[in-house]
Protein backbone atom coordinates (compact mmCIF):
# COMPACT_ATOMS: atom_id res chain seq x y z
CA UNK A 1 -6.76 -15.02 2.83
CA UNK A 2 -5.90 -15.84 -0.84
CA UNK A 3 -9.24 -16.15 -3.19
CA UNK A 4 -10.64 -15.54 -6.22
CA UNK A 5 -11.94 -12.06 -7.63
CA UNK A 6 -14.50 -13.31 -9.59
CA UNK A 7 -18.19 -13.52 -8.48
CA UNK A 8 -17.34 -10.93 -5.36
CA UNK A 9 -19.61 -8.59 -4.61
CA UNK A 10 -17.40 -6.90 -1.74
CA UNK A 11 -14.11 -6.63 -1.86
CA UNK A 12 -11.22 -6.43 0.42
CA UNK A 13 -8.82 -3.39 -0.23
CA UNK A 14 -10.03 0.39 -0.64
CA UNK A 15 -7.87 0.64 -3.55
CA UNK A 16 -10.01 -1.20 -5.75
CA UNK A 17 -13.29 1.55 -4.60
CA UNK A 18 -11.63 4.39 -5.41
CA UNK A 19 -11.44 6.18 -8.57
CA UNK A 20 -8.56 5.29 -11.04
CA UNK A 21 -9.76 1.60 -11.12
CA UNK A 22 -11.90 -0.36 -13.52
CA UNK A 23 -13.37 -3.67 -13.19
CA UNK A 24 -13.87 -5.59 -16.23
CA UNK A 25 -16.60 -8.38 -16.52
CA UNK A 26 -13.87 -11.39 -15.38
CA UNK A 27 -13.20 -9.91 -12.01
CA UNK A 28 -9.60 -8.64 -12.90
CA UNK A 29 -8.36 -5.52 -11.80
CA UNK A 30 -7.39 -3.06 -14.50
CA UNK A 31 -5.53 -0.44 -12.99
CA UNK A 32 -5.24 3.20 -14.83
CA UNK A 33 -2.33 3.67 -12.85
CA UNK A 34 1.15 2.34 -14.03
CA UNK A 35 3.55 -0.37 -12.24
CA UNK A 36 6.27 2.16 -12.17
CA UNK A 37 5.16 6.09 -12.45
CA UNK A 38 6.16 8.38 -15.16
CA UNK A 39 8.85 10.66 -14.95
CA UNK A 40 7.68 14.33 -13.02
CA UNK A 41 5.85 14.48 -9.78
CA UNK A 42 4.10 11.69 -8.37
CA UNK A 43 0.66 11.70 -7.85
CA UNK A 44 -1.16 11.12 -4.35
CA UNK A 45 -2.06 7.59 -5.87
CA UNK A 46 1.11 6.73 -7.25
CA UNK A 47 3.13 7.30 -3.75
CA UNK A 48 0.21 5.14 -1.88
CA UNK A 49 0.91 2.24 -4.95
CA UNK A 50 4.72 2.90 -4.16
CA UNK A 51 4.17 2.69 -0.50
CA UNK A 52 2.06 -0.70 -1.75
CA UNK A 53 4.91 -2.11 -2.82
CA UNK A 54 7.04 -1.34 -0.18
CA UNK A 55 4.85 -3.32 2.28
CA UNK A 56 4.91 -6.20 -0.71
CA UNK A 57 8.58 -6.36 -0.09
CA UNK A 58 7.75 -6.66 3.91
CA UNK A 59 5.85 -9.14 3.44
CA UNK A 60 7.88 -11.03 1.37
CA UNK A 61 11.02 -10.59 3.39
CA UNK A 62 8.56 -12.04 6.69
CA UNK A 63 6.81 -14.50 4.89
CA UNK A 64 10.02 -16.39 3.19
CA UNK A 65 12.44 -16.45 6.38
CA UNK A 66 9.11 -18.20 8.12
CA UNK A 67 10.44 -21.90 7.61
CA UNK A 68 14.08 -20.54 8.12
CA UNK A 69 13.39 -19.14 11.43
CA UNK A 70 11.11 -22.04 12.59
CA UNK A 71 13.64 -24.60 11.55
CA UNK A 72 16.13 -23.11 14.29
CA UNK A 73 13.81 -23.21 16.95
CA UNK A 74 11.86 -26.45 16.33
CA UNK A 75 13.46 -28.20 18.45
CA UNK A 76 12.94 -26.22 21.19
CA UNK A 77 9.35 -26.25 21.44
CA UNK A 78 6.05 -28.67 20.58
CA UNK A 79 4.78 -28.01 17.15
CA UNK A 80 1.15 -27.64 19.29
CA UNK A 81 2.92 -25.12 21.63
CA UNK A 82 4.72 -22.98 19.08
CA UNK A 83 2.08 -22.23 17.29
CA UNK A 84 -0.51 -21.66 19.93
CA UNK A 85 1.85 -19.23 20.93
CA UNK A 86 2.73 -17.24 17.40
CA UNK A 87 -1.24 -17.13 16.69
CA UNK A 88 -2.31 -15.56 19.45
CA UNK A 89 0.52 -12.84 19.33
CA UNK A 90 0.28 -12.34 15.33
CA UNK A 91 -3.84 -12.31 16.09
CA UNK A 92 -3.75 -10.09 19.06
CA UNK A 93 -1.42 -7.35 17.00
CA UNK A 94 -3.84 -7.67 14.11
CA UNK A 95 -6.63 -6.34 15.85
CA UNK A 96 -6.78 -2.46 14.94
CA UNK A 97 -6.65 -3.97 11.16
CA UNK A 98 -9.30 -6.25 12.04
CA UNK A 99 -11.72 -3.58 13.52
CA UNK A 100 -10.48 -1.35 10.50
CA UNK A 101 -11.46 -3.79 8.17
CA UNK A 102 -15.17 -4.45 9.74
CA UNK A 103 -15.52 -0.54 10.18
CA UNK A 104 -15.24 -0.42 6.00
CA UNK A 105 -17.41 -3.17 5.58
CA UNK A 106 -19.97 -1.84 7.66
CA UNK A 107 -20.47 -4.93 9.72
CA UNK A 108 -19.44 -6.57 13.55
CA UNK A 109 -18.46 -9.36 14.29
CA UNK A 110 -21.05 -11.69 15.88
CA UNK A 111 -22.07 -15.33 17.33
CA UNK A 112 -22.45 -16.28 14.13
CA UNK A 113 -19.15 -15.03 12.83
CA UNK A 114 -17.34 -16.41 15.25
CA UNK A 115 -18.81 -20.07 14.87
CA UNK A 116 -17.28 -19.44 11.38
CA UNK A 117 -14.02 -17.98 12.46
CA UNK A 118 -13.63 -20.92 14.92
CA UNK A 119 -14.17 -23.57 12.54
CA UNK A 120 -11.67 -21.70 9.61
CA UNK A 121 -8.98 -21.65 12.17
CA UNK A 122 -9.21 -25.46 13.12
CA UNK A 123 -8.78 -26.20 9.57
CA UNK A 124 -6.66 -24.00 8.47
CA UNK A 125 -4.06 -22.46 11.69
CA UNK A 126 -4.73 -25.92 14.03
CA UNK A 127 -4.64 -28.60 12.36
CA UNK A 128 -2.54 -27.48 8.51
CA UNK A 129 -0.11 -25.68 10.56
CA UNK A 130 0.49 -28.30 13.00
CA UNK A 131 1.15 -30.60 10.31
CA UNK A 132 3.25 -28.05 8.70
CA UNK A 133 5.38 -27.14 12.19
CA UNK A 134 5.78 -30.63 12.81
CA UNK A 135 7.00 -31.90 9.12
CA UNK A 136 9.99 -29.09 9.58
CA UNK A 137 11.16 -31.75 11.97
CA UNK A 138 11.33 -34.36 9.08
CA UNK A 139 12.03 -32.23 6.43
CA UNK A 140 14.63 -29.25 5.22
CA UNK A 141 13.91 -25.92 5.75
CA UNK A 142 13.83 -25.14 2.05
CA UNK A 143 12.30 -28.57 0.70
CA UNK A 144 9.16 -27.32 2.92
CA UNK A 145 8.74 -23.74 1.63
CA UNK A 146 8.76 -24.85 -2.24
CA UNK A 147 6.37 -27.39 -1.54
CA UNK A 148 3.83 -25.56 0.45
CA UNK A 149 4.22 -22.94 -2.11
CA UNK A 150 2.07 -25.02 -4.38
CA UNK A 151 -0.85 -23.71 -1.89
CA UNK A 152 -2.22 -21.32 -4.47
CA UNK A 153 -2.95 -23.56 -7.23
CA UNK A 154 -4.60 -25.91 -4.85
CA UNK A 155 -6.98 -23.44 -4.55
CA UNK A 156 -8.06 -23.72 -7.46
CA UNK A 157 -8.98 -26.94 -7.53
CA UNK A 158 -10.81 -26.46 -4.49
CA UNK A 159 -12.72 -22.97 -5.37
CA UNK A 160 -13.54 -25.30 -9.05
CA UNK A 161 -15.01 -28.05 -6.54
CA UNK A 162 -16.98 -26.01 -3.71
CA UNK A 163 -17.30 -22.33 -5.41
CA UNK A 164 -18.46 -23.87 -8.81
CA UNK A 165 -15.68 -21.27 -9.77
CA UNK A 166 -14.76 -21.90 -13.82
CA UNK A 167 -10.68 -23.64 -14.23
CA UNK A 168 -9.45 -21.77 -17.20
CA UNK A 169 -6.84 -23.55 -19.72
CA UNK A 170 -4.38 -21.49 -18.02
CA UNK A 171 -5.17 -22.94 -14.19
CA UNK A 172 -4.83 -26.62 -15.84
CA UNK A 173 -1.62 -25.67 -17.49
CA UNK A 174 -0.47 -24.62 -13.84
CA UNK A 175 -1.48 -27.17 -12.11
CA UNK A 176 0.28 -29.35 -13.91
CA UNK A 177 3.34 -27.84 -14.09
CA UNK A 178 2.95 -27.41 -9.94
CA UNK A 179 2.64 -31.34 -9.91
CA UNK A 180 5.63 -31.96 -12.10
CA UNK A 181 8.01 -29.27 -10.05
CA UNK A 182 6.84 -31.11 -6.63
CA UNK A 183 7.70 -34.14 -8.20
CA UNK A 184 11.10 -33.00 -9.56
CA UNK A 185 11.99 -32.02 -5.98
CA UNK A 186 10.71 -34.89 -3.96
CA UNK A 187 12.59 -37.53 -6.55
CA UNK A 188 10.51 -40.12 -6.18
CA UNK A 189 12.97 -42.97 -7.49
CA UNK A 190 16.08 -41.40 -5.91
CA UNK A 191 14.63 -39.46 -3.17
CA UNK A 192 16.77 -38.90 -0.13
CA UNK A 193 13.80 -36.60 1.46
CA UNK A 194 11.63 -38.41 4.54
CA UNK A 195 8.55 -39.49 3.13
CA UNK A 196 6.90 -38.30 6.39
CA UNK A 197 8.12 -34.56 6.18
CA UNK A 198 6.86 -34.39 2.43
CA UNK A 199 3.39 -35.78 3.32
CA UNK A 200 2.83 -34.03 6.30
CA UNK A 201 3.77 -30.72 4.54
CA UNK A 202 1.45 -31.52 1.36
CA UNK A 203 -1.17 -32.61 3.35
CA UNK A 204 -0.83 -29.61 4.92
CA UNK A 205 -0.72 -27.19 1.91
CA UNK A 206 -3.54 -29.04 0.88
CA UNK A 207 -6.16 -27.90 4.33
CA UNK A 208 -4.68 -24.51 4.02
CA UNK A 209 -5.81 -24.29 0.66
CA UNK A 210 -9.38 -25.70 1.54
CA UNK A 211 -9.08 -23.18 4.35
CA UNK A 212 -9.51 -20.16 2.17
CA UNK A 213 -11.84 -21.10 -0.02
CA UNK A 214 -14.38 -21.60 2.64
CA UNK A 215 -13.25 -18.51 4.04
CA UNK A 216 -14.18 -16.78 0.61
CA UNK A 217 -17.55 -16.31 1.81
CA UNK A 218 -16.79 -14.52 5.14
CA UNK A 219 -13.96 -12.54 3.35
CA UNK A 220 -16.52 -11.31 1.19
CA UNK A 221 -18.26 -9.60 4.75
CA UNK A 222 -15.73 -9.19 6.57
CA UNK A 223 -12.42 -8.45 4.98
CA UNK A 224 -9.69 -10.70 4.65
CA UNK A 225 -7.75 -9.18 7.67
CA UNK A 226 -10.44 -9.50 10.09
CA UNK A 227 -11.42 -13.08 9.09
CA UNK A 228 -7.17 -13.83 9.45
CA UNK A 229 -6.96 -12.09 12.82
CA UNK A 230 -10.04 -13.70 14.34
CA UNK A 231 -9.41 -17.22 13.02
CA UNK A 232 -5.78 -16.60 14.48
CA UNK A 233 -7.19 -15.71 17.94
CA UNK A 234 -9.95 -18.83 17.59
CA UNK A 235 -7.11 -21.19 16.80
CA UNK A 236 -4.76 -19.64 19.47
CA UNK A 237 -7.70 -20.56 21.94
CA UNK A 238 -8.55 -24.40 20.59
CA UNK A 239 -4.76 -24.71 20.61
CA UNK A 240 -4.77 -23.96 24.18
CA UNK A 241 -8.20 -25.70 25.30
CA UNK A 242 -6.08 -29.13 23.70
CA UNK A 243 -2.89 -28.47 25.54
CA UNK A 244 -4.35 -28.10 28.76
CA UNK A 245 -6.86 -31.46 28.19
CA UNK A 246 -3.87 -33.17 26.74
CA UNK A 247 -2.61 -33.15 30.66
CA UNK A 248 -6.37 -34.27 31.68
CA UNK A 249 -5.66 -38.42 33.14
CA UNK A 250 -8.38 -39.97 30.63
CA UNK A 251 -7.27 -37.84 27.80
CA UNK A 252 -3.93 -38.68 28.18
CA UNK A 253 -4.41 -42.17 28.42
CA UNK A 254 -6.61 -41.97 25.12
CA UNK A 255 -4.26 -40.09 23.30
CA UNK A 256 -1.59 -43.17 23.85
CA UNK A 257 -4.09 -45.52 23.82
CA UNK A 258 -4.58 -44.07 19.67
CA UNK A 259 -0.61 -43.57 19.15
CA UNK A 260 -0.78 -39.94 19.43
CA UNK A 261 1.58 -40.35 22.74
CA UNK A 262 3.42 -37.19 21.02
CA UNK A 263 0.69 -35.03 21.49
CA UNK A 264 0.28 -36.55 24.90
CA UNK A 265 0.76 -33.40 27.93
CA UNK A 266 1.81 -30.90 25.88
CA UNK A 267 4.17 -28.30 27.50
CA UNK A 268 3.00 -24.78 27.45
CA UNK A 269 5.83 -22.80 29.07
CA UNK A 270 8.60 -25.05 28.93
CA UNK A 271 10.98 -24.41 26.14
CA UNK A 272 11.82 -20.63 26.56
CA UNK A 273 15.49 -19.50 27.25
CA UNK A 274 17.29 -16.61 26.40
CA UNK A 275 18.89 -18.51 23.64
CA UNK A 276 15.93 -18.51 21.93
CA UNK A 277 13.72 -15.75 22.91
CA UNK A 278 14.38 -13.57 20.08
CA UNK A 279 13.76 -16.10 17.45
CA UNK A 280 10.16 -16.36 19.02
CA UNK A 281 9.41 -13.03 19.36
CA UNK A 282 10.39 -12.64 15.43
CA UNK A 283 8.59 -15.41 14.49
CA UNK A 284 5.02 -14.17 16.77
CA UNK A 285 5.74 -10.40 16.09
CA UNK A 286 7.60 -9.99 12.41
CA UNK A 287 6.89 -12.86 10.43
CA UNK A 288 3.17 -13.68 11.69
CA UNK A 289 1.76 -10.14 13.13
CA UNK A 290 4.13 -8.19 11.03
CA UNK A 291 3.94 -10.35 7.74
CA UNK A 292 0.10 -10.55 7.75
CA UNK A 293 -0.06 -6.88 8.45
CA UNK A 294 2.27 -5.47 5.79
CA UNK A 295 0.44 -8.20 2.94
CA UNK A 296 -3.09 -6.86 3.44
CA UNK A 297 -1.74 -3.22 3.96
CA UNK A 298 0.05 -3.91 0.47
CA UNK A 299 -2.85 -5.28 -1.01
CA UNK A 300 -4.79 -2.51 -0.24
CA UNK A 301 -2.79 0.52 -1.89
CA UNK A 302 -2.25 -1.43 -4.74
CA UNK A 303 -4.64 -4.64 -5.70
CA UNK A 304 -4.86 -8.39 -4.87
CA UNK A 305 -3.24 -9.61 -8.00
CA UNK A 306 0.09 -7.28 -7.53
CA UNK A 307 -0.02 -8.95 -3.46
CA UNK A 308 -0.24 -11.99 -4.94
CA UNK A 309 3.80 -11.27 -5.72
CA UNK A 310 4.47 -12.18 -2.23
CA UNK A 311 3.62 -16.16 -3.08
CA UNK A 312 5.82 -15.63 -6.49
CA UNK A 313 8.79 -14.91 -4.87
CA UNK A 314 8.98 -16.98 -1.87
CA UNK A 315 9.67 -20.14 -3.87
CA UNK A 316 13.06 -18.75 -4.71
CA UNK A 317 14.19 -16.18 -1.92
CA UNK A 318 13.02 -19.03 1.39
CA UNK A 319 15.81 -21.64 -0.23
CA UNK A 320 18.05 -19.12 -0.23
CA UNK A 321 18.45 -18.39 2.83
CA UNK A 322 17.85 -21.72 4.74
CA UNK A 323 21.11 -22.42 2.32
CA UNK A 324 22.79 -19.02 3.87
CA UNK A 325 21.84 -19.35 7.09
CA UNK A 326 21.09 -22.98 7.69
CA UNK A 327 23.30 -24.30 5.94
CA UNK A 328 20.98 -26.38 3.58
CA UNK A 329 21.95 -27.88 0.15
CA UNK A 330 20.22 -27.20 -2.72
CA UNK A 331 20.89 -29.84 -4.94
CA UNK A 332 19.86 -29.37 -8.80
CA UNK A 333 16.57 -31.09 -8.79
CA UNK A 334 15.10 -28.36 -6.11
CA UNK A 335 16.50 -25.69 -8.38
CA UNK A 336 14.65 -27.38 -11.65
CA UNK A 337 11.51 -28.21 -9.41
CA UNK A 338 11.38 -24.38 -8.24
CA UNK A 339 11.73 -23.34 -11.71
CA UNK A 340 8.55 -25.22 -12.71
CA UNK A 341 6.86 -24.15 -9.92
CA UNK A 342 7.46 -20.20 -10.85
CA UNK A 343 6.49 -20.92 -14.72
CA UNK A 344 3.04 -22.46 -12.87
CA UNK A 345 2.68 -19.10 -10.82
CA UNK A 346 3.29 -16.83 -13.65
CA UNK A 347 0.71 -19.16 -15.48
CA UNK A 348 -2.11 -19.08 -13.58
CA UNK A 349 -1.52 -15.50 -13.26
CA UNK A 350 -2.23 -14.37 -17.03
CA UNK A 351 -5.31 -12.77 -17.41
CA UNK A 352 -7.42 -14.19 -20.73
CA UNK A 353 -7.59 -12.63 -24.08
CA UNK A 354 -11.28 -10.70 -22.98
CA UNK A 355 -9.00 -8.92 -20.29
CA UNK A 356 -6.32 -7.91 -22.32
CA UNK A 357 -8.43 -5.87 -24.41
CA UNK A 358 -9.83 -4.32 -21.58
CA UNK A 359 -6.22 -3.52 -20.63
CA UNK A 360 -5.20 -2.55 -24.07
CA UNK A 361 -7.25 0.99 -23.94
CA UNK A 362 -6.04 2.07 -20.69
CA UNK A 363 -2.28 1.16 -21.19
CA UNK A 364 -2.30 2.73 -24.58
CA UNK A 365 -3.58 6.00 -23.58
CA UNK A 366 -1.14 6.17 -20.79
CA UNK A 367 2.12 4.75 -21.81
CA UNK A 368 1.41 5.74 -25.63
CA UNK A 369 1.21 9.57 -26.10
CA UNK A 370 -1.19 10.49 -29.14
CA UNK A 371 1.51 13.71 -30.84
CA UNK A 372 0.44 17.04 -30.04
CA UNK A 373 -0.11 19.44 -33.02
């Protein structure tokens, strides 16, 4: 779950309990450990941050060949059925992080919790990620990633409307640069893209966005792993109620009867061959269960703003390779729009003035020697 620091009064990774780590009066995490470790032996803490950022690099591996590896198999399978599938694999290996995470809150999961859970995942897993599965269909591989990238500045309009959570100068400055980089890629004059596809997947950046901001709260008691797996599992099991209702007689007819005739007897094992098996199980295992896993596990040896790298660098890496392995153009326009979109990342991600000179003590008195006499 991506959300803001500020206001929290739990938090999600161990690494921001233990010693070695200040909190200044912004919510920002002011590490007195260094992004890269000084020369001589490293430190119990500096091999866990290392090991950090090795899962960072998982995750970002997983999490940018997602709309690469979907693309190939979309065809293959209902948008509805796909993802019923890859939720309830990703939750189901989640679980020991789940119960890890309630274990260091000190809490269970209850009735209550999972009313809460089951409404986040309709939002967020059922109905965004069905609209994002299904405008792959429409829309490249690589037009798709960039544009759902813009997910983490929506969230800031949302946590500013239903957190009462303060927009800095910097968060404008972002957004607006996010707008003008979506626009630069969609072309609106000249565009060659479906209009469809670019809806569908901005509509469904959009719910994902609104999906973790309400989930703040129960991230807050929870952890952000458990309230992932267990909103994965909930929307694994509404995704499967609907398929097997969509083959009900009167909610067949009703579906047609409102134009939703695609989402009319949805198949649930139909679809699978040996051509495609492996795809699915990296998709389900690797880029859901695995890239989940690795993100959090990376977030907690080293701190949500440094996992927060993940989103940074899938803009550029997932047109990549749909271009390597899909084949995909990237004409100049994606290139400039991508560009704007990283400037808006790297924006919203500088800290005010107040938290550089909270920084300023710590990185002077490690980087910056006083001489010995």
């Amino acid at each position: 779950m991506f959300q803001s620091a500020a206001g929290r009064k739990h938090t999600d990774c161990r690494s921001l309990q233990r010693e070695g780590v200040e909190r200044d009066f912004i919510g920002f995490n002011a590490l007195s450990i260094p992004l890269l470790p000084l020369p001589g032996k490293l430190t119990s803490k500096e091999r866990l941050m290392n090991r950090g950022y090795l899962f960072i690099l998982l995750a970002t591996l997983f999490f940018s060949s997602m709309e690469t590896a979907l693309k190939t198999i979309a065809q293959d399978f209902h948008p509805l059925q796909l993802n019923c599938t890859r939720f309830l694999v990703g939750g189901l290996l989640l679980i020991p992080f789940a119960l890890r995470g309630l274990r260091q809150h000190g809490t269970r999961a209850d009735l209550r919790a999972w009313k809460g859970f089951a409404a986040l995942g309709f939002l967020g897993l059922f109905v965004s990620m069905v609209l994002y599965q299904t405008s792959i269909l429409y829309t490249p591989a690589s037009v798709v990633s960039v544009l759902f990238s813009c997910n983490p500045v929506m969230v800031l309009v949302f946590a500013c409307l239903f957190l009462r959570t303060a927009i800095l100068p910097q968060h404008v400055a972002a957004l607006a640069l996010e707008v003008a980089g979506a626009l630069v890629i969609i072309d609106p004059f000249h565009t060659r893209l479906d209009p469809m596809g670019v809806t569908l997947v901005l509509l469904s950046a959009a719910l994902f966005a609104l999906y973790a901001v309400l989930g703040k709260k129960q991230c807050a008691e929870y952890s952000g792993i458990a309230v992932t797996c267990f909103s994965c599992l909930a929307a694994s099991a509404e995704m499967l109620a609907f398929i097997t209702l969509s083959h009900a007689p009167f909610f067949d007819a009703l579906l047609r009867s409102c134009g939703l005739e695609s989402f009319a007897a949805v198949p649930l094992l139909d679809g699978y061959t040996w051509d495609n098996i492996l795809m699915v199980v990296y998709v389900c295992v690797f880029v859901t269960g695995g890239g989940y896993a690795a993100y959090f596990m990376g977030m907690e040896a080293t701190s949500p703003m440094q996992a927060s790298l993940v989103f940074f660098f899938k803009p550029v890496l997932a047109p990549i390779l749909a271009m390597f392995f899909l084949g995909e153009a990237i004409p100049w326009n994606m290139w400039a729009g991508i560009a704007l979109i990283l400037i808006a990342s790297a924006v919203s991600m500088i800290p005010t003035l107040k938290t550089l000179s909270a920084l300023a003590p710590l990185l002077t008195g490690r980087f910056i020697r006083p001489p010995r006499h």
